[in-house]
N, C-alpha and C. Protein backbone atom coordinates (compact mmCIF):
# COMPACT_ATOMS: atom_id res chain seq x y z
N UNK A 1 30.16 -13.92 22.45
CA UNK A 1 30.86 -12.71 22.05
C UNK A 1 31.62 -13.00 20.75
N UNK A 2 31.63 -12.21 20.18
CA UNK A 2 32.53 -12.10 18.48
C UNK A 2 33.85 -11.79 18.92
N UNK A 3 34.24 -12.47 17.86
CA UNK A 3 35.62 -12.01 17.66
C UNK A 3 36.11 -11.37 16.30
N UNK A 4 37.21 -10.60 16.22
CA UNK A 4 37.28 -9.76 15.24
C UNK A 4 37.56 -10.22 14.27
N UNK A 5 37.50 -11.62 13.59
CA UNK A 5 36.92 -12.09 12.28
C UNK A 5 35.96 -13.08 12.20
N UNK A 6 34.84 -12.55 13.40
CA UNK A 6 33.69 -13.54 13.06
C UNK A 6 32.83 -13.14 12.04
N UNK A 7 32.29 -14.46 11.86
CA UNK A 7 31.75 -14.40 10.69
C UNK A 7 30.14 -14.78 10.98
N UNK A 8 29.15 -13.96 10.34
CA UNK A 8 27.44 -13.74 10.68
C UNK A 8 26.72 -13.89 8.94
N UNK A 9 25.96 -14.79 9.62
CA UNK A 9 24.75 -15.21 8.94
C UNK A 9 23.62 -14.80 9.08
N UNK A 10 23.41 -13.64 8.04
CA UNK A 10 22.04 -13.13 8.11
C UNK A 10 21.17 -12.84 6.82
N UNK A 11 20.38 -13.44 6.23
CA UNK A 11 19.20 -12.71 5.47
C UNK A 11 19.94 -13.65 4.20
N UNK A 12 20.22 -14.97 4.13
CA UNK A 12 21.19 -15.90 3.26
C UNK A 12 22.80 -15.38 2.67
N UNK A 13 22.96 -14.16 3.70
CA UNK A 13 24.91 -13.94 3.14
C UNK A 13 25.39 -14.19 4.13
N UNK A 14 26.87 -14.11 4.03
CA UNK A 14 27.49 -14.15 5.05
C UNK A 14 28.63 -13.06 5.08
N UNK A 15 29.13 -12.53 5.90
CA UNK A 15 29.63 -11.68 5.84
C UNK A 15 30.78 -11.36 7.00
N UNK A 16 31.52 -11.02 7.02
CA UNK A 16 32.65 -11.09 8.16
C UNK A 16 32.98 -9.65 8.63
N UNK A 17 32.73 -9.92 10.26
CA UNK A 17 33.02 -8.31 11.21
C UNK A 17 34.15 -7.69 11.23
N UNK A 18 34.69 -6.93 11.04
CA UNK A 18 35.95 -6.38 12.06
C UNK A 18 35.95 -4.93 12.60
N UNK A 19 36.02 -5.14 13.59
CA UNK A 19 35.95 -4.48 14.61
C UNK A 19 37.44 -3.87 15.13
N UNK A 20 37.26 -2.63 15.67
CA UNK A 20 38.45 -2.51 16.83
C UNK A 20 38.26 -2.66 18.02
N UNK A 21 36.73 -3.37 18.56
CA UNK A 21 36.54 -3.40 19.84
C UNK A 21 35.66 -4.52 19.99
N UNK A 22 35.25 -5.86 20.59
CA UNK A 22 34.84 -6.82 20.59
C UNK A 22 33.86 -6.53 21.32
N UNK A 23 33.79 -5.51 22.16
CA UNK A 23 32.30 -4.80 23.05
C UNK A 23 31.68 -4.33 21.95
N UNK A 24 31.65 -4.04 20.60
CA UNK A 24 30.84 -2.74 19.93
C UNK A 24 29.76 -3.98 19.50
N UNK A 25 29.88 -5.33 19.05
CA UNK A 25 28.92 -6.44 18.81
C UNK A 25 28.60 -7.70 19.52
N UNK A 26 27.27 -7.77 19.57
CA UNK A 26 27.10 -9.06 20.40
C UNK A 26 25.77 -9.72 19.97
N UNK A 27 25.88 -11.45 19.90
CA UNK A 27 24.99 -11.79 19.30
C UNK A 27 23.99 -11.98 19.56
N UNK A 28 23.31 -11.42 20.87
CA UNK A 28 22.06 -11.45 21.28
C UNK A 28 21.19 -10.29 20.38
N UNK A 29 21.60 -9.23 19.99
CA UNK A 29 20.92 -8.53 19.28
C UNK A 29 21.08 -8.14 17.65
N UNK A 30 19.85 -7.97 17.32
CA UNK A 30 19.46 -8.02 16.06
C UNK A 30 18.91 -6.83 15.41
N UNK A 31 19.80 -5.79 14.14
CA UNK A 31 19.51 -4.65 14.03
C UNK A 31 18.03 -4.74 13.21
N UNK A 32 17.79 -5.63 12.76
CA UNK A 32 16.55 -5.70 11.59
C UNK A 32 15.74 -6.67 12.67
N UNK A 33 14.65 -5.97 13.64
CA UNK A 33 14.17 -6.67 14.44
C UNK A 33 12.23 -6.35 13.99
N UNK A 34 11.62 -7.05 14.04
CA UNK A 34 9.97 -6.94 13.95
C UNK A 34 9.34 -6.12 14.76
N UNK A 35 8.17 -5.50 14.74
CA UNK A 35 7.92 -4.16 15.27
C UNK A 35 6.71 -5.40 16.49
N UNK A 36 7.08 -4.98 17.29
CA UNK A 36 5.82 -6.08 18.67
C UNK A 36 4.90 -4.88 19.44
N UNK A 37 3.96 -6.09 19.37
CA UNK A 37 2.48 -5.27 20.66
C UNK A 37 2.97 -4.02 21.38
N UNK A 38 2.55 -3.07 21.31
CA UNK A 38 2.78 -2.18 22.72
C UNK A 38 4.26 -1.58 22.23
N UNK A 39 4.91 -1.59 21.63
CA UNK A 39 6.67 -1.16 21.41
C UNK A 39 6.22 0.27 20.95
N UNK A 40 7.23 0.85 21.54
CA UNK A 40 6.81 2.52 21.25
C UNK A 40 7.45 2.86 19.84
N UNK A 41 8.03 2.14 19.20
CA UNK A 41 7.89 2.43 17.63
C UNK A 41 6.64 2.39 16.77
N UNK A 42 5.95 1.38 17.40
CA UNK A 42 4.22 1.36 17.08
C UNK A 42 3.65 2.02 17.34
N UNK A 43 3.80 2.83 18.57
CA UNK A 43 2.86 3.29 19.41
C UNK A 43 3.58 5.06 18.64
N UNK A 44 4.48 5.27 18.25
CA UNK A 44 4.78 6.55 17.63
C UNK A 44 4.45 6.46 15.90
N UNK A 45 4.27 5.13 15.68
CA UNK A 45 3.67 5.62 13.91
C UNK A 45 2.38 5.11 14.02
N UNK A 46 1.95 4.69 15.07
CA UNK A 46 0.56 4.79 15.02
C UNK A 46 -0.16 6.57 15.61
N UNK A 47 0.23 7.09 16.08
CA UNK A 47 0.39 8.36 16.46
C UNK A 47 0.57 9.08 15.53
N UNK A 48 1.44 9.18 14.63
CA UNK A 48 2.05 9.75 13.11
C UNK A 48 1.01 9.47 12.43
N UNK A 49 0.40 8.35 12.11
CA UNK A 49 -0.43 7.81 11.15
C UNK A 49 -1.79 8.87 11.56
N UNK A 50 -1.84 9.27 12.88
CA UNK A 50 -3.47 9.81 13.11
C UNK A 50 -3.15 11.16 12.70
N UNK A 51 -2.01 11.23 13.39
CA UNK A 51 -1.91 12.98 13.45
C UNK A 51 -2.02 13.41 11.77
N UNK A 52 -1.86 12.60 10.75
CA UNK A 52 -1.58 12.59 9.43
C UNK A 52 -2.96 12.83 8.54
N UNK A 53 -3.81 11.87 9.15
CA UNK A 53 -4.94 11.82 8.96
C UNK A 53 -5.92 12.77 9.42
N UNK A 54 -6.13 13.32 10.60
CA UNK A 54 -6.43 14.61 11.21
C UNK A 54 -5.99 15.80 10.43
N UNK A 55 -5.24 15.74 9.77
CA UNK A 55 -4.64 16.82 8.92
C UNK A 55 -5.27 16.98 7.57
N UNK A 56 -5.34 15.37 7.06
CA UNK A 56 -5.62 15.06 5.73
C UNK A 56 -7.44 15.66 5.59
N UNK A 57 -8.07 15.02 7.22
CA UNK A 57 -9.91 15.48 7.34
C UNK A 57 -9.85 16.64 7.08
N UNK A 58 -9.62 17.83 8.37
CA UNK A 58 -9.44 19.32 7.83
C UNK A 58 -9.27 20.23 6.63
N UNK A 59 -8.45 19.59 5.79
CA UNK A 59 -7.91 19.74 4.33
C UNK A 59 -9.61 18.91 3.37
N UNK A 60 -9.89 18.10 3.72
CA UNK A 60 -11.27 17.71 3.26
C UNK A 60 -12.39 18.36 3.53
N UNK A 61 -12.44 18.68 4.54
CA UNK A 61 -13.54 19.55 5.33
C UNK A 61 -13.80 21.35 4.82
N UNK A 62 -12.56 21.67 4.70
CA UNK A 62 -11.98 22.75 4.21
C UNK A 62 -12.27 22.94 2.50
N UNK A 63 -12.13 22.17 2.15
CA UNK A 63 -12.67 22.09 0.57
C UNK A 63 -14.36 21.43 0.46
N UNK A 64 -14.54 20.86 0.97
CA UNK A 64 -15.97 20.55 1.03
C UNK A 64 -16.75 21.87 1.25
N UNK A 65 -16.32 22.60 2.36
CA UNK A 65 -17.38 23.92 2.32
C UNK A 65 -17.20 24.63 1.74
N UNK A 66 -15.95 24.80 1.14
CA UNK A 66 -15.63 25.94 -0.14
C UNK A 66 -16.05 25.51 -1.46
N UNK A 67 -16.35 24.38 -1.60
CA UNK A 67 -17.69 23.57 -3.05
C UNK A 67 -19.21 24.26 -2.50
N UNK A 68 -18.86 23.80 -1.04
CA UNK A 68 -20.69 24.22 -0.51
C UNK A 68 -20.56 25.78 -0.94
N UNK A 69 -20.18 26.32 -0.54
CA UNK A 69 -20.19 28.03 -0.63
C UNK A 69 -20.39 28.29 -1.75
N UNK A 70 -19.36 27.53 -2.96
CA UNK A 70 -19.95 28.21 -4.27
C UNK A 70 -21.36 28.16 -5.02
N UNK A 71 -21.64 26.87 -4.33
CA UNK A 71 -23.02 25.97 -5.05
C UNK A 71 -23.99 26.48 -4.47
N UNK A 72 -24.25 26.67 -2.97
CA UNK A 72 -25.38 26.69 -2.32
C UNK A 72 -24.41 27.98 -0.99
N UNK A 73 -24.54 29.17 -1.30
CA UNK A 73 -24.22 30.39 -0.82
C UNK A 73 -25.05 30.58 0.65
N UNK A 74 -26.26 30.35 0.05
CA UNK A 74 -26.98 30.62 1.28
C UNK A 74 -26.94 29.78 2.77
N UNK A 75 -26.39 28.46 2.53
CA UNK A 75 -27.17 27.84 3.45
C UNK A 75 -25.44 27.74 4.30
N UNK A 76 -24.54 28.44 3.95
CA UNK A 76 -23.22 28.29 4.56
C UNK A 76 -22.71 29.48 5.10
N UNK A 77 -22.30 29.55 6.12
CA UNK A 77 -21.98 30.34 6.88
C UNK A 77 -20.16 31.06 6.41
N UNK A 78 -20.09 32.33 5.92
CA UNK A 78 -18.98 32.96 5.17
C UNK A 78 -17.65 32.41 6.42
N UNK A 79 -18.25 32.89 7.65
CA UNK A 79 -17.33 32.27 9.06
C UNK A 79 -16.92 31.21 8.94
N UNK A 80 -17.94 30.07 8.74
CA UNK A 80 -17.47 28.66 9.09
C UNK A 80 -16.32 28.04 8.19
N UNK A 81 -16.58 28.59 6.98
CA UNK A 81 -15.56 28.42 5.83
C UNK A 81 -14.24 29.28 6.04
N UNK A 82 -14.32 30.57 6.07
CA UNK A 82 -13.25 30.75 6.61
C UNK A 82 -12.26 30.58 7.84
N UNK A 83 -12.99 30.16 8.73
CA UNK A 83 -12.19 29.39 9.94
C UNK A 83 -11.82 28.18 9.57
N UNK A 84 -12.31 27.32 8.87
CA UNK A 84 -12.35 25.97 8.11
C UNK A 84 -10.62 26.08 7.15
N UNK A 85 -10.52 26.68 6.56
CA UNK A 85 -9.43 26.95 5.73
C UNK A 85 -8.35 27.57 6.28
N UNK A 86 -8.71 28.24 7.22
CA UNK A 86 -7.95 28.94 8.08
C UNK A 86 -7.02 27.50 9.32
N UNK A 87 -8.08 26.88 9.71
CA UNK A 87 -7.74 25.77 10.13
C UNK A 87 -6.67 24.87 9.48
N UNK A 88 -7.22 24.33 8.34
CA UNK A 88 -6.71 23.43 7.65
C UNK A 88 -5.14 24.06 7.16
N UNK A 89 -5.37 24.98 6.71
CA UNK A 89 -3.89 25.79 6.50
C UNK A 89 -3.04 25.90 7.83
N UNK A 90 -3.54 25.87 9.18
CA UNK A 90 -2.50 26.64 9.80
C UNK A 90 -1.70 24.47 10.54
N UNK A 91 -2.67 23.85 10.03
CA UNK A 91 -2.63 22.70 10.69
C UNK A 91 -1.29 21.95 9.34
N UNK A 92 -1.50 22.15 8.08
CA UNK A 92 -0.97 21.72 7.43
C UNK A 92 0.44 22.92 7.55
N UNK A 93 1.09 23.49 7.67
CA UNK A 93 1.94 24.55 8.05
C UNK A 93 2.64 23.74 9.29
N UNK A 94 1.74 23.27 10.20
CA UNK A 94 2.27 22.95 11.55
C UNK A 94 2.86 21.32 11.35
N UNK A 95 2.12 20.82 10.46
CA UNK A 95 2.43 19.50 9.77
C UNK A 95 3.68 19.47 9.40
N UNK A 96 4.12 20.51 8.29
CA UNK A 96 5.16 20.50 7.58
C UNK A 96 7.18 20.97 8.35
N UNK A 97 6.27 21.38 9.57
CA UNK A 97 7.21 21.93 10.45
C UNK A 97 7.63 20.57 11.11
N UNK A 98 6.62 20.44 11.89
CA UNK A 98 7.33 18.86 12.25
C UNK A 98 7.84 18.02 11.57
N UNK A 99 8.07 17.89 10.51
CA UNK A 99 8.38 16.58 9.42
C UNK A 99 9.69 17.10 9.18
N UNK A 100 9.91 18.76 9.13
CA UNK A 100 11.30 19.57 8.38
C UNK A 100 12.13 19.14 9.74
N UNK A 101 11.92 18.76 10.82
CA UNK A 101 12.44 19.36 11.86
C UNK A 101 12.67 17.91 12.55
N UNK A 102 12.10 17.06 11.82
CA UNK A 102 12.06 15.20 12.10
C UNK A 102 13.11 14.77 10.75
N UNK A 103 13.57 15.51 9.87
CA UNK A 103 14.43 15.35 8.75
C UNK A 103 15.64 15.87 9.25
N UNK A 104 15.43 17.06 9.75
CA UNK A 104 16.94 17.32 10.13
C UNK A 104 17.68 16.74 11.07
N UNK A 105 17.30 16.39 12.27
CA UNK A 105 17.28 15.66 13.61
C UNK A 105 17.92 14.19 12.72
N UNK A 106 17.23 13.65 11.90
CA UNK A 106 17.54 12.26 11.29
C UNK A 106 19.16 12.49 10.56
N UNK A 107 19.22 13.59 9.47
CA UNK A 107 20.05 13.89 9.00
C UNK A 107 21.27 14.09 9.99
N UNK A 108 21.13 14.99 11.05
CA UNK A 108 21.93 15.10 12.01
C UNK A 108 22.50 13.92 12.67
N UNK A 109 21.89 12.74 12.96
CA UNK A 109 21.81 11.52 13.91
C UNK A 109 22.87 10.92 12.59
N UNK A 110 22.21 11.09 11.41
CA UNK A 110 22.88 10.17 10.76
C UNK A 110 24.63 10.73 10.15
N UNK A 111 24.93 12.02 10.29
CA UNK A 111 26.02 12.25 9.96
C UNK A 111 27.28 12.16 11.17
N UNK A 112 26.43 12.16 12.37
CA UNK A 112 27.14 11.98 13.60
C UNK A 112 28.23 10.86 13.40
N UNK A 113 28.99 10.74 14.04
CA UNK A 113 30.75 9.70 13.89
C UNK A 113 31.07 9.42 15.23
């Protein structure tokens, strides 16, 4: 347990605590810790990372048939393209909601006292 002028060695400084409460630190834990197997911080930006990418295909897919449509009219279906864009738009919309709404939550967490 620390005491309220201990002093911590981390990352080559050193630097000295003070505290008003000798419960608020303890040296078993470490705020700058490595991300491990299976830890649901992984397991949520590996999740982030797809859902990101799923977004990014659609948005590809979505412009790919709207090149096809202009070039080659016939062989593309007016539907498939417009559900295609329709898609990709309502997915990137839904994208942007979660991220506004994962900013504020952060912002919030972080102004908290």
């Amino acid at each position: 347990m620390l005491t309220q002028n201990s002093i911590i060695e981390g990352q080559g400084y050193k630097f000295s605590l003070k505290t008003t409460n000798p419960m608020h630190y303890s040296s078993g834990i470490s705020a700058n810790r490595a991300p491990q197997e299976g830890d649901i911080i992984s397991k949520f930006g590996t999740m982030f990372k797809m859902a990101i990418d799923s977004v990014n295909d659609k948005q590809v897919k979505a412009d790919g048939l709207i090149i096809e449509a202009g070039t080659n009219p016939d062989q593309v279906d007016v539907a498939d393209v417009m559900n295609s864009i329709a898609e990709a738009e309502l997915s990137l919309s839904m994208t942007k909601a979660v991220v506004d709404r994962a900013i504020r939550a952060y912002q919030e967490i972080s102004t908290m006292r």
